[in-house]
N, C-alpha and C. Protein backbone atom coordinates (compact mmCIF):
# COMPACT_ATOMS: atom_id res chain seq x y z
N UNK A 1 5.86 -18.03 -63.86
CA UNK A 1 5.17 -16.87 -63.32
C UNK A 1 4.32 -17.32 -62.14
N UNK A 2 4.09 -16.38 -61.19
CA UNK A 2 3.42 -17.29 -60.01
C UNK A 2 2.18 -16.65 -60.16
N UNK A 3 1.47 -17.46 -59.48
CA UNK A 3 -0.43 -17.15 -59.82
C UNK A 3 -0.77 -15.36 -58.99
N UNK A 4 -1.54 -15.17 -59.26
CA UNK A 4 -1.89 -14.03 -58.65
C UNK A 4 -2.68 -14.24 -57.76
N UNK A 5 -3.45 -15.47 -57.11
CA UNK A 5 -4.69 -15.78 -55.97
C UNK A 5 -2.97 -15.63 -54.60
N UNK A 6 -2.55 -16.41 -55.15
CA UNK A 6 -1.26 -16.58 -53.85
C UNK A 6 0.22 -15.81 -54.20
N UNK A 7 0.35 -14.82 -53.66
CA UNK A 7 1.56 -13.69 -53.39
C UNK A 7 2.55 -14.03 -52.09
N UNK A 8 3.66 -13.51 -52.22
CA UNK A 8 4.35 -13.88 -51.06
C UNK A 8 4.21 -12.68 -50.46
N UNK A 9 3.94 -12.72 -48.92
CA UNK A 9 3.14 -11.71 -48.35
C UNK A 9 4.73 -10.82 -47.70
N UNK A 10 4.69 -9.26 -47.77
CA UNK A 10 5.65 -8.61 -47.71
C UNK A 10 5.85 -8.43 -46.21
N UNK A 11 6.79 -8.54 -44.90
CA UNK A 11 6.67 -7.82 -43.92
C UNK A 11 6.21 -7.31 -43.96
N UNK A 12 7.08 -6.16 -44.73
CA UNK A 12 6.69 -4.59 -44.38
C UNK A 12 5.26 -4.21 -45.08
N UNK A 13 4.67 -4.95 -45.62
CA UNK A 13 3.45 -4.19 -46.04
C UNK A 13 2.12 -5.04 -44.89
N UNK A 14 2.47 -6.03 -44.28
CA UNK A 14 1.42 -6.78 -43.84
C UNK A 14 2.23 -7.36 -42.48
N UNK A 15 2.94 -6.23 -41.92
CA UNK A 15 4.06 -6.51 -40.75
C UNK A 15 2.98 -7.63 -39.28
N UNK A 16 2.20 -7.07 -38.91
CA UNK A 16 1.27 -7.79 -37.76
C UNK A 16 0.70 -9.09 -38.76
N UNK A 17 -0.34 -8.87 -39.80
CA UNK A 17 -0.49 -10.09 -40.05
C UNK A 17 0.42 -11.09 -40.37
N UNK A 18 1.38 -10.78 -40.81
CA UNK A 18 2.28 -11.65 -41.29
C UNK A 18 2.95 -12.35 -39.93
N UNK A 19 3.48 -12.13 -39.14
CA UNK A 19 3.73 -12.06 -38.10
C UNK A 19 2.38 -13.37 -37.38
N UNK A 20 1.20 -12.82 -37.01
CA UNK A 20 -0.11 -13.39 -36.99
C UNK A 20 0.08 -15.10 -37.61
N UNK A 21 -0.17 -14.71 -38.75
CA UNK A 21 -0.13 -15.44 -39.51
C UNK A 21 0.64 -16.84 -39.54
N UNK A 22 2.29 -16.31 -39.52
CA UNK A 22 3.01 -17.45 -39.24
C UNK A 22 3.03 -18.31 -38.15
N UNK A 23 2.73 -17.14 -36.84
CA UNK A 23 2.37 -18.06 -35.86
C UNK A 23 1.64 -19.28 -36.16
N UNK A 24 0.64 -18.60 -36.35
CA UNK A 24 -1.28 -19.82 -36.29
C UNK A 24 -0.91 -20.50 -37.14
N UNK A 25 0.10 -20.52 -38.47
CA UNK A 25 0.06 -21.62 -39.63
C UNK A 25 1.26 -22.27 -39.98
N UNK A 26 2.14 -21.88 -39.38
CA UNK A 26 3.57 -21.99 -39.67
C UNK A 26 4.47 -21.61 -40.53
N UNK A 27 5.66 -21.97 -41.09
CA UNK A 27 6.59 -20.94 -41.92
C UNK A 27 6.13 -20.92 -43.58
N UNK A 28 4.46 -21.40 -43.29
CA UNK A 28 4.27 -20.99 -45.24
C UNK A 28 4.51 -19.69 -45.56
N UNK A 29 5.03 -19.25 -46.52
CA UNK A 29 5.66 -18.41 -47.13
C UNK A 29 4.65 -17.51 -47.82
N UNK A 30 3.61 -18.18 -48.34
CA UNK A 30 2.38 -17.19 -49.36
C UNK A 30 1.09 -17.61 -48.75
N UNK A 31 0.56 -16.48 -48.87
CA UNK A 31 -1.11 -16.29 -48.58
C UNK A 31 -1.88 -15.52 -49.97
N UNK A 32 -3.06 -15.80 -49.64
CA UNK A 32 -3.85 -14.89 -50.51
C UNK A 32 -4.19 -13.52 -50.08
N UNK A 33 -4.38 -12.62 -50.70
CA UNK A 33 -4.33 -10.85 -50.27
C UNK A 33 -5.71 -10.72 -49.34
N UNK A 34 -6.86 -11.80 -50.00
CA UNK A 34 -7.47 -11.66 -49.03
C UNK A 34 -7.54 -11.85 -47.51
N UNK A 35 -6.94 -13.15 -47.78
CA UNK A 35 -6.95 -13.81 -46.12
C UNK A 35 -6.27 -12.66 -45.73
N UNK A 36 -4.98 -12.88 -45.67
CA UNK A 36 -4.43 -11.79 -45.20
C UNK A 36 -4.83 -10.07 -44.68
N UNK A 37 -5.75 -9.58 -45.28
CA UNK A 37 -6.71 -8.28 -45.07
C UNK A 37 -7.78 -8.98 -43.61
N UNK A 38 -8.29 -10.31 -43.86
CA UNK A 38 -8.87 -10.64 -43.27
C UNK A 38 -8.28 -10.83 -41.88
N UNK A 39 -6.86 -11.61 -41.45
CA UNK A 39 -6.17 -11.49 -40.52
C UNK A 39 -5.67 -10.27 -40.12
N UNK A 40 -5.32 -8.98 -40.97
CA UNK A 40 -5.45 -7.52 -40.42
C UNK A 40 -6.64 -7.14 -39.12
N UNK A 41 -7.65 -7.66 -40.04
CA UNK A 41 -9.32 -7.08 -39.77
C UNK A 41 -9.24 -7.84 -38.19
N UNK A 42 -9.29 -8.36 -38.00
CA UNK A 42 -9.53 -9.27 -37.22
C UNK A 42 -8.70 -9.16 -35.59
N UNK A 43 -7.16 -8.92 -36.30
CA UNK A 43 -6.24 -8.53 -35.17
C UNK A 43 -6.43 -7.76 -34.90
N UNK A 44 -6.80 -6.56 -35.73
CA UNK A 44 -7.11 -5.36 -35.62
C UNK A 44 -8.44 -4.65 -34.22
N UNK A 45 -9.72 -5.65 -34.51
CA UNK A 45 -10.30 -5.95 -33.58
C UNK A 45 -10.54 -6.58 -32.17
N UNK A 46 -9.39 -7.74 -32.26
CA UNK A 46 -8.65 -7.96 -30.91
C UNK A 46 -7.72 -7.23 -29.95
N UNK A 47 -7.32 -6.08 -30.99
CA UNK A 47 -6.32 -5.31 -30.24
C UNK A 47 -7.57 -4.36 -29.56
N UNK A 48 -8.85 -3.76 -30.46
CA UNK A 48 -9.01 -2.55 -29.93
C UNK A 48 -9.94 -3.27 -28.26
N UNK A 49 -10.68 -4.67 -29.03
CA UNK A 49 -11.38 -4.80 -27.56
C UNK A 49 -10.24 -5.31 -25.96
N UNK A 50 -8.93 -5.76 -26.71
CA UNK A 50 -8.31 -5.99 -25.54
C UNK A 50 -8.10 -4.30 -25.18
N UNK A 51 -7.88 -3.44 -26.19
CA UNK A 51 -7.68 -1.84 -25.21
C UNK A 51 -9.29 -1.85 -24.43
N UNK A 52 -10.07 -1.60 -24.64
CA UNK A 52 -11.20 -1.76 -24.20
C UNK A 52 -11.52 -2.28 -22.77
N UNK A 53 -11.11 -3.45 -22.39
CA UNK A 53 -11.21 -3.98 -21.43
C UNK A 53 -10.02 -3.85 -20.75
N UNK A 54 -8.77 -3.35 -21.11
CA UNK A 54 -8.04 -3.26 -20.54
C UNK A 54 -8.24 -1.69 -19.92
N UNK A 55 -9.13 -0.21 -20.47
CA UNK A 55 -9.84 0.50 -19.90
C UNK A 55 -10.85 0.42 -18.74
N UNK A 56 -11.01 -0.79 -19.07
CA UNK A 56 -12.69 -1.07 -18.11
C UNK A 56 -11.65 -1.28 -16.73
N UNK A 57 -11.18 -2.36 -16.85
CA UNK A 57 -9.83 -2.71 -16.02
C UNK A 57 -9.53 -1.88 -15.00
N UNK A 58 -8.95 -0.35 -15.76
CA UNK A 58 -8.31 0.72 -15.04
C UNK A 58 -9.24 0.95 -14.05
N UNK A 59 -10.51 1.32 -15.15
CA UNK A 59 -11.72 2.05 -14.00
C UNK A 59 -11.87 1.79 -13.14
N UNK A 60 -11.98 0.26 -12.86
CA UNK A 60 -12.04 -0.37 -11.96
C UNK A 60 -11.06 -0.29 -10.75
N UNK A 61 -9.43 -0.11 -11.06
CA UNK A 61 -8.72 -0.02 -10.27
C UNK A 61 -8.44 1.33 -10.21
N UNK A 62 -8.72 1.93 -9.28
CA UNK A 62 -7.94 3.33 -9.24
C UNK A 62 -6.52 3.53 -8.67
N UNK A 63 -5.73 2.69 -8.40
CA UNK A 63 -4.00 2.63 -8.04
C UNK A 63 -3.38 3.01 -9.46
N UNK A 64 -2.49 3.64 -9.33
CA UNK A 64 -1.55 3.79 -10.88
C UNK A 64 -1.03 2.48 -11.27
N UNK A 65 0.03 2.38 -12.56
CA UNK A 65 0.43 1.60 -12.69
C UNK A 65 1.76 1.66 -11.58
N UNK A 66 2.46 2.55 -11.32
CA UNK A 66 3.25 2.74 -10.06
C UNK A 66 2.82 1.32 -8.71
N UNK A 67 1.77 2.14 -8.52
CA UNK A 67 1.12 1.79 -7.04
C UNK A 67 1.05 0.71 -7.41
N UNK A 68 0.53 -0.23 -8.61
CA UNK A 68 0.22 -1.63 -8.68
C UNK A 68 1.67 -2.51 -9.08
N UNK A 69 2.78 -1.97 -9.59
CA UNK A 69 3.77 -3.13 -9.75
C UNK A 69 4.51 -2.57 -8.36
N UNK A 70 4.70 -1.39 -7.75
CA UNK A 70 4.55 -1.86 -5.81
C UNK A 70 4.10 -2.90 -5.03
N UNK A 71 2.75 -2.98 -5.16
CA UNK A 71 2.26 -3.84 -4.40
C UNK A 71 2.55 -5.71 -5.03
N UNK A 72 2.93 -5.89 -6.37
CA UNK A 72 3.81 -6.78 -6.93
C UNK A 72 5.16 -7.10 -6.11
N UNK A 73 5.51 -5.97 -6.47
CA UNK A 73 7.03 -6.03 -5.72
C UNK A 73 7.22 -6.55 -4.12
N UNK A 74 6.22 -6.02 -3.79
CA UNK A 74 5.85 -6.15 -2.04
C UNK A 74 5.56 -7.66 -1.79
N UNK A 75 4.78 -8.18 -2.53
CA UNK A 75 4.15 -9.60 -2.63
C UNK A 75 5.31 -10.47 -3.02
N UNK A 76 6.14 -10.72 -4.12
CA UNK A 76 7.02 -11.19 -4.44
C UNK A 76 8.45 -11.35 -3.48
N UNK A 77 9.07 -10.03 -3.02
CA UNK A 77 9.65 -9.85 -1.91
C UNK A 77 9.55 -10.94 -1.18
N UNK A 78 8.25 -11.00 -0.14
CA UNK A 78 7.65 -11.60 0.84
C UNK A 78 7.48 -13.04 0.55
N UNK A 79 7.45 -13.65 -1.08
CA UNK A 79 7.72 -15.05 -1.12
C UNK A 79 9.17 -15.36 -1.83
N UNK A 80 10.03 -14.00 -1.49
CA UNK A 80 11.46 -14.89 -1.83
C UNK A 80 11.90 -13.89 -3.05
N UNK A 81 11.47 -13.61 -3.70
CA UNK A 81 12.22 -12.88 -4.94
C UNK A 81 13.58 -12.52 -4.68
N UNK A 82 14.31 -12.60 -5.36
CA UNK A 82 15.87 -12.16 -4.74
C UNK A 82 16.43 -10.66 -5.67
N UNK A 83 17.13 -9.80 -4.76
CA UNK A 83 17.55 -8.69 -5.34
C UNK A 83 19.22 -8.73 -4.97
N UNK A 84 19.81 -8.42 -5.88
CA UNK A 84 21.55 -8.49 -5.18
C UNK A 84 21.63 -6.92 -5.42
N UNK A 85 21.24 -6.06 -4.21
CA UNK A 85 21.75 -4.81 -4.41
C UNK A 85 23.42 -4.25 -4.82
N UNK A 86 24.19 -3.66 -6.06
CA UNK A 86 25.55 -3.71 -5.86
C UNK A 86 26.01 -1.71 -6.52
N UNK A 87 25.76 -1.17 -5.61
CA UNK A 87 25.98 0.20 -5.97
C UNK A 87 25.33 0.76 -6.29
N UNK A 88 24.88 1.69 -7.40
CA UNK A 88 23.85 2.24 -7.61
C UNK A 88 22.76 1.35 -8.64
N UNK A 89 23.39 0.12 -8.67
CA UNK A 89 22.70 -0.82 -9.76
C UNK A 89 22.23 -1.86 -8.77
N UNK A 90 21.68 -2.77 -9.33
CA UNK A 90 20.73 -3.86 -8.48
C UNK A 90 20.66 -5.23 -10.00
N UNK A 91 20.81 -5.98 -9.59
CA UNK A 91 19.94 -6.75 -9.99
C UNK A 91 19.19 -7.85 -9.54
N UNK A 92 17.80 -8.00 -10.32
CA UNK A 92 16.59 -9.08 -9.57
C UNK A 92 16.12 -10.09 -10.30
N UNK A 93 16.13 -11.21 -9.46
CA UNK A 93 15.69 -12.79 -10.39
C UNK A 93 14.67 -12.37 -10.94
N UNK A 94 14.15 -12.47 -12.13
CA UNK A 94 12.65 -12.82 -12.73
C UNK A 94 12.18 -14.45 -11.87
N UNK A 95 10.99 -13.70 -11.83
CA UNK A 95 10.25 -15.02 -10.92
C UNK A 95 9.42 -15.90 -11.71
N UNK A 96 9.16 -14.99 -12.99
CA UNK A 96 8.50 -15.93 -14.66
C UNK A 96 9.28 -16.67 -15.19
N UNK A 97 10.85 -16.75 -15.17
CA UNK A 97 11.50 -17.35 -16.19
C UNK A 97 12.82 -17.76 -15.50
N UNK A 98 12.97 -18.97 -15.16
CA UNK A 98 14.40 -19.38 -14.35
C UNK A 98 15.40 -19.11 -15.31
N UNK A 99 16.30 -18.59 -14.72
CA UNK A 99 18.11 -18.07 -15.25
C UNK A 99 17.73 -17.00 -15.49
N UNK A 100 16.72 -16.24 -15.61
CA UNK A 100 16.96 -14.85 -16.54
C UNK A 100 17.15 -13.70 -15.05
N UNK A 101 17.96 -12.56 -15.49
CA UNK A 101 18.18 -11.71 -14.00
C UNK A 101 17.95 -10.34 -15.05
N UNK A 102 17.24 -9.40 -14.24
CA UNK A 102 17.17 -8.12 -14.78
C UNK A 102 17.94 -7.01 -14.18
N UNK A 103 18.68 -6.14 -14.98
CA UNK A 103 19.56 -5.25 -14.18
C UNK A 103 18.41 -3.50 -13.74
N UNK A 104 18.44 -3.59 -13.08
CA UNK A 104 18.06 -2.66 -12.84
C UNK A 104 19.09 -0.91 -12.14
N UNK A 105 18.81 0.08 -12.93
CA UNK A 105 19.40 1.13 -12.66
C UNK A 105 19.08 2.47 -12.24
N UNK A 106 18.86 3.68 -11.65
CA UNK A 106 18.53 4.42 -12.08
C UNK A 106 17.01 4.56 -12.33
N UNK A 107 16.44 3.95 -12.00
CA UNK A 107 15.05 3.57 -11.99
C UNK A 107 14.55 3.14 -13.32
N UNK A 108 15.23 2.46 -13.96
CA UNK A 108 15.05 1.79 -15.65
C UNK A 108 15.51 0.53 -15.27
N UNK A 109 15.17 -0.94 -16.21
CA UNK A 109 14.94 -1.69 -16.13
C UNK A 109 15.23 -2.67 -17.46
N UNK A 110 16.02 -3.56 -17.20
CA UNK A 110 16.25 -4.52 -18.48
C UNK A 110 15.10 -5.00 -19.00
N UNK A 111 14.15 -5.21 -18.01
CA UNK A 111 13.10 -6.06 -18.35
C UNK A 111 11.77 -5.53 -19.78
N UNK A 112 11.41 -6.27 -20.10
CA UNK A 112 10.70 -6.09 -21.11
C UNK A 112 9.30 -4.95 -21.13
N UNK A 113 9.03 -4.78 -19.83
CA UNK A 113 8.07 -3.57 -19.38
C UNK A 113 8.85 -2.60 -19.17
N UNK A 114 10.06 -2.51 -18.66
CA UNK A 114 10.53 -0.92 -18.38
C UNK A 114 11.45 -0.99 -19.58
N UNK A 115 11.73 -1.59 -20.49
CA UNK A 115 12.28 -1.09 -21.49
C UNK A 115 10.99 -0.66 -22.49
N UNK A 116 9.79 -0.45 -22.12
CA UNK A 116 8.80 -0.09 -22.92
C UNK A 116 8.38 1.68 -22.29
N UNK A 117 9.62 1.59 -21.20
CA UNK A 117 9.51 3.14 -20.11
C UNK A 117 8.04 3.17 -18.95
N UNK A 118 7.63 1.78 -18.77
CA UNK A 118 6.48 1.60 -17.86
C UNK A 118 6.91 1.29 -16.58
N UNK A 119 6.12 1.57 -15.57
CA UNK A 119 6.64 1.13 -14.34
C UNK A 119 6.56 -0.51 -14.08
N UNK A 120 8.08 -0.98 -13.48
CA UNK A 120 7.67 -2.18 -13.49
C UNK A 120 8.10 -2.88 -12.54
N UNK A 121 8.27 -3.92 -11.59
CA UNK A 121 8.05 -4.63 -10.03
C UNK A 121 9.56 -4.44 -9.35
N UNK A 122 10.40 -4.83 -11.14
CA UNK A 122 11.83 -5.50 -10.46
C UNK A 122 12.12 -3.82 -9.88
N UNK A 123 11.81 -2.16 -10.42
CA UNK A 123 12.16 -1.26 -10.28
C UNK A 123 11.83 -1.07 -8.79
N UNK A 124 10.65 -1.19 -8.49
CA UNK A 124 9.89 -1.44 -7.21
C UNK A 124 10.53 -1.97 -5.93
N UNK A 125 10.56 -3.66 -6.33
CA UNK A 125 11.98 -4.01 -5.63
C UNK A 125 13.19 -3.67 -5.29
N UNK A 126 13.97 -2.97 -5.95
CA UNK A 126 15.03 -2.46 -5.60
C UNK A 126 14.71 -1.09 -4.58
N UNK A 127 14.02 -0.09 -5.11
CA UNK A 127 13.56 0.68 -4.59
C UNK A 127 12.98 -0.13 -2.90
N UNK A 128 12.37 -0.82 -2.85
CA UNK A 128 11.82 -1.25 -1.50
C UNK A 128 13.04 -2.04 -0.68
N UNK A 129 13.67 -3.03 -1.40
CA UNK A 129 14.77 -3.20 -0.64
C UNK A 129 16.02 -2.36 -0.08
N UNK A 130 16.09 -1.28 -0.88
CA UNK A 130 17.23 -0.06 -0.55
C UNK A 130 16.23 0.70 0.61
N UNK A 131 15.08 0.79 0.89
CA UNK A 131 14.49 1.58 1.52
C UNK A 131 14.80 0.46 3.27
N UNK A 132 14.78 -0.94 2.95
CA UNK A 132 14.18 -1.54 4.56
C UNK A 132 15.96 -2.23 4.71
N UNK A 133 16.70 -1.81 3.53
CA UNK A 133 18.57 -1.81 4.64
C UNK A 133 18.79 -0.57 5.16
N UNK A 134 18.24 0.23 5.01
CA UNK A 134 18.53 1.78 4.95
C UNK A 134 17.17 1.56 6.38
N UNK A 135 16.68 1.21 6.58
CA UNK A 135 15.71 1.07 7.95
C UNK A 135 16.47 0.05 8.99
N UNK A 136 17.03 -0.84 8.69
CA UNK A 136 18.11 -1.61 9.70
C UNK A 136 19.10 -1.42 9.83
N UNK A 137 19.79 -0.55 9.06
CA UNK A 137 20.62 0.23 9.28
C UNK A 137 20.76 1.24 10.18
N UNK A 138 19.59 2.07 10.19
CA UNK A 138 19.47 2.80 11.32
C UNK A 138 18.58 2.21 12.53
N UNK A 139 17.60 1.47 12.52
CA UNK A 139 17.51 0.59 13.60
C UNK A 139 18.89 0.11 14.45
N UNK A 140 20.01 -0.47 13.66
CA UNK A 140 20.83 -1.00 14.10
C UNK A 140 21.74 0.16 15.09
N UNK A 141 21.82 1.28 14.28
CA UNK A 141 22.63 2.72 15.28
C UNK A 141 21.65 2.69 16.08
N UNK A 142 20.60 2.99 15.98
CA UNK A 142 19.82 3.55 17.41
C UNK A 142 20.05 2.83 18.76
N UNK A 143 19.38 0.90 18.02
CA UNK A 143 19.57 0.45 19.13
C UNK A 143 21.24 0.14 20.16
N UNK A 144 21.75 0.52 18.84
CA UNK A 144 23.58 0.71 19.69
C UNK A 144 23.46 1.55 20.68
N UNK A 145 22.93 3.19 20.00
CA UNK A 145 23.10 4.27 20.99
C UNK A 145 22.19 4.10 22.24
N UNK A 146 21.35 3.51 22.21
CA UNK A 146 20.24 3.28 23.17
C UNK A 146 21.08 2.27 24.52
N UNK A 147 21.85 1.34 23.74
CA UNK A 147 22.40 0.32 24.88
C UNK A 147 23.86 1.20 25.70
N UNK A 148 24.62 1.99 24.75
CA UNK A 148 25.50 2.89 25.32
C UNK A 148 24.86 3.94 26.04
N UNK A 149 23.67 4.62 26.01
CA UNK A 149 22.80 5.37 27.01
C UNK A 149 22.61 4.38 28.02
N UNK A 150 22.12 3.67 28.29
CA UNK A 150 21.68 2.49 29.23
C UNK A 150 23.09 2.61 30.40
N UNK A 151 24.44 1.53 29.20
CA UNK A 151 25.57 1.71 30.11
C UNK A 151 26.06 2.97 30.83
N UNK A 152 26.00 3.67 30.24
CA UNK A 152 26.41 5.19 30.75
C UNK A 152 25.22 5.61 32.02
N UNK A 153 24.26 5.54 31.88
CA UNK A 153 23.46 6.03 32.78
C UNK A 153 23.37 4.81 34.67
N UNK A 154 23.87 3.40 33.72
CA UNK A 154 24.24 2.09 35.03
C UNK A 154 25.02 2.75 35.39
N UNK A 155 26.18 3.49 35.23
CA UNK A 155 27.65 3.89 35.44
C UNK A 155 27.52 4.44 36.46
């Protein structure tokens, strides 16, 4: 019969601590009901002051989350990030994690923030790179038509 101070702690009844837990201690299998309540309590309180400051945060910034993984996207761009635009899909290197590529579609996102439905950089990127071929693109007609005005008017 196993003691009653140490239980094998259930996922599903103690899903975050348990979780918690194994991290910080490794794959032991049983805890006591207390600790465990106690690692609730505790995470529980780290979550609300990280919401907390992650409020204070906002206040502080008044850009959306939009406007701020833009200006990500913009920054990244500018030191290299790579996008392989291919139809109505795209995909973009992650710049956190070598080999990994995110597909981006439709304005949704493989990545681990827009599969949470948040706005997120790689979406940004694509969006900004389809916007500045679509600007040299027509740069490129104008300045055609501009040099065939030119010839025509030497004529």
């Amino acid at each position: 019969m196993q003691d009653q101070s140490t239980t094998p702690v259930a996922p599903t009844v103690y899903a975050l601590g348990y979780a918690l837990r194994n991290a910080l201690l490794g794959d032991a299998t049983t805890c006591d009901a207390a600790g465990a309540l106690t690692l609730l309590v505790m995470t529980r309180a780290a979550l609300t002051l990280g919401s907390a400051r992650r409020r204070a945060a906002l206040k502080r910034d008044p850009r959306t989350p939009r406007m701020r993984a833009a200006d990500k996207a913009r920054a990244l761009l500018s030191t290299g990030a790579y996008v392989l635009l291919d139809g109505p899909a795209a995909l973009v290197q992650s710049t956190s994690r070598a080999g990994v590529v995110h597909r981006v579609e439709a304005r949704r996102c493989t990545c681990e923030v827009g599969q949470l439905g948040r706005p997120c950089w790689h979406v940004e990127a694509v969006a900004q790179e389809r916007t500045a071929r679509a600007a040299r693109r027509v740069f490129r007609v104008a300045s055609t038509l501009a040099a065939l005005r030119a010839r025509q008017l030497a004529a």
